[in-house]
N, C-alpha and C. Protein backbone atom coordinates (compact mmCIF):
# COMPACT_ATOMS: atom_id res chain seq x y z
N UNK A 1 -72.57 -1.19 -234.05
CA UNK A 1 -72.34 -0.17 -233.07
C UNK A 1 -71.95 -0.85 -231.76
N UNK A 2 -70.90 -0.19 -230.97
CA UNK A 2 -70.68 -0.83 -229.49
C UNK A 2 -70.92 0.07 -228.60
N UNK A 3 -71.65 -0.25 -227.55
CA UNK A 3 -71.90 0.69 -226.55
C UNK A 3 -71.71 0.01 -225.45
N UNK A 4 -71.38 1.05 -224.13
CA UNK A 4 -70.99 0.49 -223.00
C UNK A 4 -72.03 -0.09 -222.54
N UNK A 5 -71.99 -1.26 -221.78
CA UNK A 5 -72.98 -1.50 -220.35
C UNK A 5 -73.24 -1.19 -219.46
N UNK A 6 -74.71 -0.51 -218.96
CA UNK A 6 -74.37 0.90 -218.24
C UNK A 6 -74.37 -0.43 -216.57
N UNK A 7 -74.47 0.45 -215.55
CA UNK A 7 -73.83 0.12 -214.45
C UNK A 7 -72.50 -0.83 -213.83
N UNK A 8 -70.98 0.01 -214.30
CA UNK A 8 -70.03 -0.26 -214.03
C UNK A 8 -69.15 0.56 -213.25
N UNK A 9 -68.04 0.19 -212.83
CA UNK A 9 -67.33 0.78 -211.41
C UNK A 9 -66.36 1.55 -212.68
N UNK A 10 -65.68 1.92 -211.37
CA UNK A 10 -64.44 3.21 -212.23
C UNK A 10 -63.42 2.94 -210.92
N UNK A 11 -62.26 1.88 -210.78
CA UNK A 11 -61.23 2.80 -209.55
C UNK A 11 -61.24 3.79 -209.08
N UNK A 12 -61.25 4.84 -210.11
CA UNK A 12 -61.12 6.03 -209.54
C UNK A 12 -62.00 6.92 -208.78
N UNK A 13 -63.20 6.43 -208.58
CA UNK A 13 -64.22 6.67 -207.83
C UNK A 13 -65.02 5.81 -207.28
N UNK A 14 -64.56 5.35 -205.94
CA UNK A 14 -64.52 3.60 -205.11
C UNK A 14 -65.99 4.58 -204.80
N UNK A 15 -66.91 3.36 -205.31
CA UNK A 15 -68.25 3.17 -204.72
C UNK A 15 -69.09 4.08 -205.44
N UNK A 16 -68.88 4.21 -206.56
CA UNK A 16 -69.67 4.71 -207.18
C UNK A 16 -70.01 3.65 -208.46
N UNK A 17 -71.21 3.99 -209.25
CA UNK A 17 -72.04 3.27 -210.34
C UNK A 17 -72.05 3.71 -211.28
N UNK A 18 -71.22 3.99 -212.60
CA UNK A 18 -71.55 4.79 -213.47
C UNK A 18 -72.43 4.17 -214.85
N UNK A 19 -72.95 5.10 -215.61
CA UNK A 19 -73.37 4.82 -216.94
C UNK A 19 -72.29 5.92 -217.97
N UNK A 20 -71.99 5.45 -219.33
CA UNK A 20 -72.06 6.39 -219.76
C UNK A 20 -72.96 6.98 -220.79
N UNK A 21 -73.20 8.64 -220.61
CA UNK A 21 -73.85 9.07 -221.26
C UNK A 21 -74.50 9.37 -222.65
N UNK A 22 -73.20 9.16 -223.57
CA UNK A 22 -72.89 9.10 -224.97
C UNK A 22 -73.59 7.28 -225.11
N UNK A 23 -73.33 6.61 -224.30
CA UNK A 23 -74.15 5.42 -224.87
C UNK A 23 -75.75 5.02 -224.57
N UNK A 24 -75.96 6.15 -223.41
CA UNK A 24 -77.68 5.95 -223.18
C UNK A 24 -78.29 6.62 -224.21
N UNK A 25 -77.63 7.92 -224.84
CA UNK A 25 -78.11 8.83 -225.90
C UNK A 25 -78.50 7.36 -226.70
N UNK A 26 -77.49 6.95 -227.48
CA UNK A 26 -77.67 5.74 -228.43
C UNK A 26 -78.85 4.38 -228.41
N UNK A 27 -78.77 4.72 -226.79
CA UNK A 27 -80.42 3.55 -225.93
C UNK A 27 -81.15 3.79 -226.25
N UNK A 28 -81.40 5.55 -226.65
CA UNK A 28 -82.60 5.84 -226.56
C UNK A 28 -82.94 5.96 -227.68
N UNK A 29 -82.31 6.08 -228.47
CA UNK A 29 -81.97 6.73 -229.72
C UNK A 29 -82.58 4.92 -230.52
N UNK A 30 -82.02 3.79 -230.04
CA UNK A 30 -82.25 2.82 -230.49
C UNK A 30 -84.06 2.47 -229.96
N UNK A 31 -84.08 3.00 -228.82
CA UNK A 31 -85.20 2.42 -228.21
C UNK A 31 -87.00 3.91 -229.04
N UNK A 32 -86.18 4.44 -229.10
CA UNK A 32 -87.02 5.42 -230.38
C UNK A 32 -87.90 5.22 -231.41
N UNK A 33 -86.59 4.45 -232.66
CA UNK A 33 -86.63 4.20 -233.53
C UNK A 33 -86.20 2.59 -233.92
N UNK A 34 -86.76 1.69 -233.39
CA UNK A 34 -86.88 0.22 -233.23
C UNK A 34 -86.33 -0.28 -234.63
N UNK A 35 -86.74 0.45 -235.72
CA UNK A 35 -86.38 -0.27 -236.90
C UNK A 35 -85.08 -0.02 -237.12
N UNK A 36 -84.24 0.95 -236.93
CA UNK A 36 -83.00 0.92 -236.94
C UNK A 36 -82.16 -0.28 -235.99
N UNK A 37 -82.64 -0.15 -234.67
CA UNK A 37 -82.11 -1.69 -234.03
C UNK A 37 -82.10 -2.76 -234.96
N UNK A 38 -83.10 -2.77 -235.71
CA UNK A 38 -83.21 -4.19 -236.87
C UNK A 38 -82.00 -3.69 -237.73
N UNK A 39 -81.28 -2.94 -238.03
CA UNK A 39 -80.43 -2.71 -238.95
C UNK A 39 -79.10 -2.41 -238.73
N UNK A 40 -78.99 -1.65 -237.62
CA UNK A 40 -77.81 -1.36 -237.15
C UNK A 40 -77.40 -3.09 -235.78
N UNK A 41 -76.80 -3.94 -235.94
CA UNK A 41 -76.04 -4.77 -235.13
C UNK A 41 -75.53 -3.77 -233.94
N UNK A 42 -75.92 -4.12 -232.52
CA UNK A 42 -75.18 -3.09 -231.33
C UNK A 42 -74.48 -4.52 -230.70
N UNK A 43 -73.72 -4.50 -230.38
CA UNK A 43 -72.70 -4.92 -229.25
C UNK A 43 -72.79 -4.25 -227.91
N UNK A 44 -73.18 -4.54 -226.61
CA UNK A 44 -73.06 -4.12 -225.54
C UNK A 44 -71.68 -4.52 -224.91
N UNK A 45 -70.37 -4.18 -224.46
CA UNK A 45 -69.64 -4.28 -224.47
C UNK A 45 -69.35 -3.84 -222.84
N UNK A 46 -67.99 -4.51 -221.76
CA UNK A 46 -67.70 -4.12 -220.62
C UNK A 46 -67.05 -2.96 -220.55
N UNK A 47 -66.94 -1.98 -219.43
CA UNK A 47 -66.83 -0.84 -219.31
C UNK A 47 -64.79 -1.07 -219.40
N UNK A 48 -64.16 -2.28 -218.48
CA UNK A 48 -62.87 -2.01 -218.26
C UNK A 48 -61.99 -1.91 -219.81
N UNK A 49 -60.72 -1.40 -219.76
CA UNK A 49 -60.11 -1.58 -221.32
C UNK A 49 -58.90 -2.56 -220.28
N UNK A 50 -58.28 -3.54 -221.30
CA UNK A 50 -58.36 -3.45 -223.12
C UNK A 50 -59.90 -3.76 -223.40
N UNK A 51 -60.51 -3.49 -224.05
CA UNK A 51 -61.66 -3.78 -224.62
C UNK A 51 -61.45 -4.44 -225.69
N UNK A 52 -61.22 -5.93 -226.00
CA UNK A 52 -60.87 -6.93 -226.88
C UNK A 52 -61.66 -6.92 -228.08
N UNK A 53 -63.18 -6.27 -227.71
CA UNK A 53 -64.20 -6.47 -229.02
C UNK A 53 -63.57 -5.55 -229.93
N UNK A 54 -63.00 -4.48 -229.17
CA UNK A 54 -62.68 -3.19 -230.01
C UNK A 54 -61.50 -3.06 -230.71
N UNK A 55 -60.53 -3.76 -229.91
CA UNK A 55 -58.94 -4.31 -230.14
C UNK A 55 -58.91 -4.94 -231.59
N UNK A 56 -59.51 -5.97 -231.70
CA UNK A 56 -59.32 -6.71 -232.93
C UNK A 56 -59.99 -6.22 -234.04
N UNK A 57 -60.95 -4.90 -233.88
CA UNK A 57 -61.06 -4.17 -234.71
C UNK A 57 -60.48 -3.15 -235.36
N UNK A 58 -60.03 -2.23 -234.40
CA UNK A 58 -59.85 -0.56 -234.07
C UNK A 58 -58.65 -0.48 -233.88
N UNK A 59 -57.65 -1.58 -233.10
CA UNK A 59 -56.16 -1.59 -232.73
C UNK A 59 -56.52 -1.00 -231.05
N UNK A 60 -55.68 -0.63 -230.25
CA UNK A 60 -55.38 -0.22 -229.11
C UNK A 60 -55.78 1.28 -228.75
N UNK A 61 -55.29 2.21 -229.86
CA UNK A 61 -55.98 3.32 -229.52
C UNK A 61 -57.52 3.97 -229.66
N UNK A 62 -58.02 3.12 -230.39
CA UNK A 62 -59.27 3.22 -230.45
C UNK A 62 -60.93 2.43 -230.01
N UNK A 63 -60.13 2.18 -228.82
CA UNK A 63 -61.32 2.02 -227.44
C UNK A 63 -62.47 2.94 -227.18
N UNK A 64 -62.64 3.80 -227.87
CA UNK A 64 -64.11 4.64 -227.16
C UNK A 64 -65.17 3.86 -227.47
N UNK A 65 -66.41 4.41 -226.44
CA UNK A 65 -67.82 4.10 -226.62
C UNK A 65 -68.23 5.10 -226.66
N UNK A 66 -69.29 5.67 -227.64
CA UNK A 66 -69.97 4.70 -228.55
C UNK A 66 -69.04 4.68 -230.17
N UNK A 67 -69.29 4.04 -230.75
CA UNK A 67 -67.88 3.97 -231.96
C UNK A 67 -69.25 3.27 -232.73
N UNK A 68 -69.22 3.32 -234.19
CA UNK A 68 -70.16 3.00 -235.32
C UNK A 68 -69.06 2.45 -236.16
N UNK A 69 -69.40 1.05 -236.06
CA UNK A 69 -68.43 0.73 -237.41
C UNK A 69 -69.34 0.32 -238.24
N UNK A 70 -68.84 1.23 -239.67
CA UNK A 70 -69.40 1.22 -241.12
C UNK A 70 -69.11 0.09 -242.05
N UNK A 71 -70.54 -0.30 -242.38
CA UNK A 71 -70.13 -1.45 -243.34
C UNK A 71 -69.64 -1.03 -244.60
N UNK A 72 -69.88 -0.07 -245.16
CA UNK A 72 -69.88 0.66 -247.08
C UNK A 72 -69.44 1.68 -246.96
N UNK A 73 -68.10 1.52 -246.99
CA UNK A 73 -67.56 2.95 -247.70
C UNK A 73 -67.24 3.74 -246.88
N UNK A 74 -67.29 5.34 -247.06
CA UNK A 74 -66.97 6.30 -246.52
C UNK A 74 -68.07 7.61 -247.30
N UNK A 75 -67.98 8.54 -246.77
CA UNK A 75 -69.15 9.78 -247.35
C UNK A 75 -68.74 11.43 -246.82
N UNK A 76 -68.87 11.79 -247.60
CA UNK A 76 -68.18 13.30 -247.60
C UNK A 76 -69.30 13.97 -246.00
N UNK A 77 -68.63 14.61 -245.21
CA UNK A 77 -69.14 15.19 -244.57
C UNK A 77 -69.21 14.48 -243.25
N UNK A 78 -68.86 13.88 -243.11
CA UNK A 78 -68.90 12.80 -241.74
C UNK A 78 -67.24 12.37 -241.31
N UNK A 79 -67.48 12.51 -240.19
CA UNK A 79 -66.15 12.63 -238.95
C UNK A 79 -65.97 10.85 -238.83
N UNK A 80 -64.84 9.97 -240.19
CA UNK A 80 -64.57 8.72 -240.61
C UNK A 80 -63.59 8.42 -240.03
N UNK A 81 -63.04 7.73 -239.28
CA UNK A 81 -61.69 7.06 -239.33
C UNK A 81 -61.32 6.08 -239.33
N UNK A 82 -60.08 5.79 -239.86
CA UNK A 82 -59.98 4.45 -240.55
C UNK A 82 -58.85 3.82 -239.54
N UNK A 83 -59.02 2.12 -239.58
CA UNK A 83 -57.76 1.06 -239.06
C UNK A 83 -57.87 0.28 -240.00
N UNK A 84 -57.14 0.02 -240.92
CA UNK A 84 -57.20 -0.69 -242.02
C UNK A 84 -57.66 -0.19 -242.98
N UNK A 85 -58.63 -1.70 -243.10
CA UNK A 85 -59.99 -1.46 -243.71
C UNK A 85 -60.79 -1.39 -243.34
N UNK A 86 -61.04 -0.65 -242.03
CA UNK A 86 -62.28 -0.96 -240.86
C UNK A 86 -62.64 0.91 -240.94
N UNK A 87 -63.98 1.80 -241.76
CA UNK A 87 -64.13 2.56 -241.51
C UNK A 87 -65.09 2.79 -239.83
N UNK A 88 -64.78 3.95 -239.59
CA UNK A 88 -65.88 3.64 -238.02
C UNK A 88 -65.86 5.40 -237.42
N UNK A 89 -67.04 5.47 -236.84
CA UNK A 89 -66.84 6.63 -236.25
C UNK A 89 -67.19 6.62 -234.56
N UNK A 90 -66.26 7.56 -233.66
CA UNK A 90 -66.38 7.21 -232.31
C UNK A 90 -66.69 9.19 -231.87
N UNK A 91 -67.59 9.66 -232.77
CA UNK A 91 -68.21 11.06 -232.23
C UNK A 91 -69.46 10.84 -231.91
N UNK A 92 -70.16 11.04 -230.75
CA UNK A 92 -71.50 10.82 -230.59
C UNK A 92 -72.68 11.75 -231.82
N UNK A 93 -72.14 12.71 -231.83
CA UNK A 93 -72.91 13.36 -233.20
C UNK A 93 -72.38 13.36 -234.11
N UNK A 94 -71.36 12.98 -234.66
CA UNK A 94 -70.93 12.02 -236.11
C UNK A 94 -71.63 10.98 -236.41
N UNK A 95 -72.12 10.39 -235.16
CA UNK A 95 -72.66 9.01 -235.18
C UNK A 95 -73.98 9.15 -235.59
N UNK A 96 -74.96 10.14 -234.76
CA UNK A 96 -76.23 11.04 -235.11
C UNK A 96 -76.26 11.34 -236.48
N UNK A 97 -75.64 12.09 -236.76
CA UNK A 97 -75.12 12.17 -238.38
C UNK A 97 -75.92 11.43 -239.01
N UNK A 98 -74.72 9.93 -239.25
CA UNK A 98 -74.59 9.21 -239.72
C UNK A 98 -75.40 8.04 -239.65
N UNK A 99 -76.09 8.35 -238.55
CA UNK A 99 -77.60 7.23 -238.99
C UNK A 99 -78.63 7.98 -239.32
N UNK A 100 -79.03 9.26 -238.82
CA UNK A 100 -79.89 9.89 -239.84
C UNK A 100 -79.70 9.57 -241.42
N UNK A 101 -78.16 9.94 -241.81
CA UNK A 101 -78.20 9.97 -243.30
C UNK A 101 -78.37 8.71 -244.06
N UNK A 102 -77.78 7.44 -243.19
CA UNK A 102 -77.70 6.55 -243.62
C UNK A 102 -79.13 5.69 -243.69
N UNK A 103 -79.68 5.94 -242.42
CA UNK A 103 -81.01 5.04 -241.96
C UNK A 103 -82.25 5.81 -242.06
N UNK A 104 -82.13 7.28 -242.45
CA UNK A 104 -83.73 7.75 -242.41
C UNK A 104 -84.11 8.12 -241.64
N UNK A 105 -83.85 8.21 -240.31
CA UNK A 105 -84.29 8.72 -239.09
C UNK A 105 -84.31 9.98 -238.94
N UNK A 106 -85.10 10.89 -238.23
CA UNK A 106 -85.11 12.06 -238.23
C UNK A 106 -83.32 12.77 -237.69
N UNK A 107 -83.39 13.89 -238.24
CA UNK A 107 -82.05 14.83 -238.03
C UNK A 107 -82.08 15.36 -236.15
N UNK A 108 -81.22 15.19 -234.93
CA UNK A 108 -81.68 16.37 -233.95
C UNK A 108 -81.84 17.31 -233.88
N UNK A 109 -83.29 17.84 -233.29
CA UNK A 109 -83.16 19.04 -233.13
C UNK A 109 -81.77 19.64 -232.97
N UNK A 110 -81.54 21.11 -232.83
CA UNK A 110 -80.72 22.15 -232.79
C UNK A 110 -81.03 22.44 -231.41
């Protein structure tokens, strides 16, 4: 999994600090359920693009955080997309999904 590093700038808003949100969900989400950290590999990654970690994976258009790349396969019901042979998903609740189903973790509430 790659998630941003939270406190980074944005040009477009001189003097401000951002986090993003979709990757603290995943903080917490990791910081929750500890045994999944043992299983899922995270990458903390810099906020500016090109984002190179993601590049030599994903190609150019597929820079988002948070993004899950799948080791096995693919599975009916889950929001997959493919670069290659690289399955991966970059929906924050695709991603939810997909470690519930995969790792056991409880489903979110509704």
């Amino acid at each position: 999994m790659f998630l941003l590093q939270p406190g980074f700038s944005d040009p477009a808003y001189p003097g401000d600090v951002f986090y993003c949100w979709h990757c603290a969900l995943m903080e917490g989400l990791l910081a929750s359920f500890p045994e999944l950290a043992v299983r899922v590999a995270v990458h903390r990654i810099g906020w500016p693009r090109p984002r190179k970690e993601l590049l030599s994976l994903l190609g150019p258009d597929n820079q988002s955080c948070p993004v899950l790349i799948l080791a096995d396969g693919t599975e009916d019901g889950l929001d997959i997309k493919h670069h290659g042979n690289i399955a991966f998903i970059d929906d924050k609740d695709a991603i939810l999904r997909a470690l519930s189903d995969r790792h056991g973790i409880p489903i979110p509430h509704p």
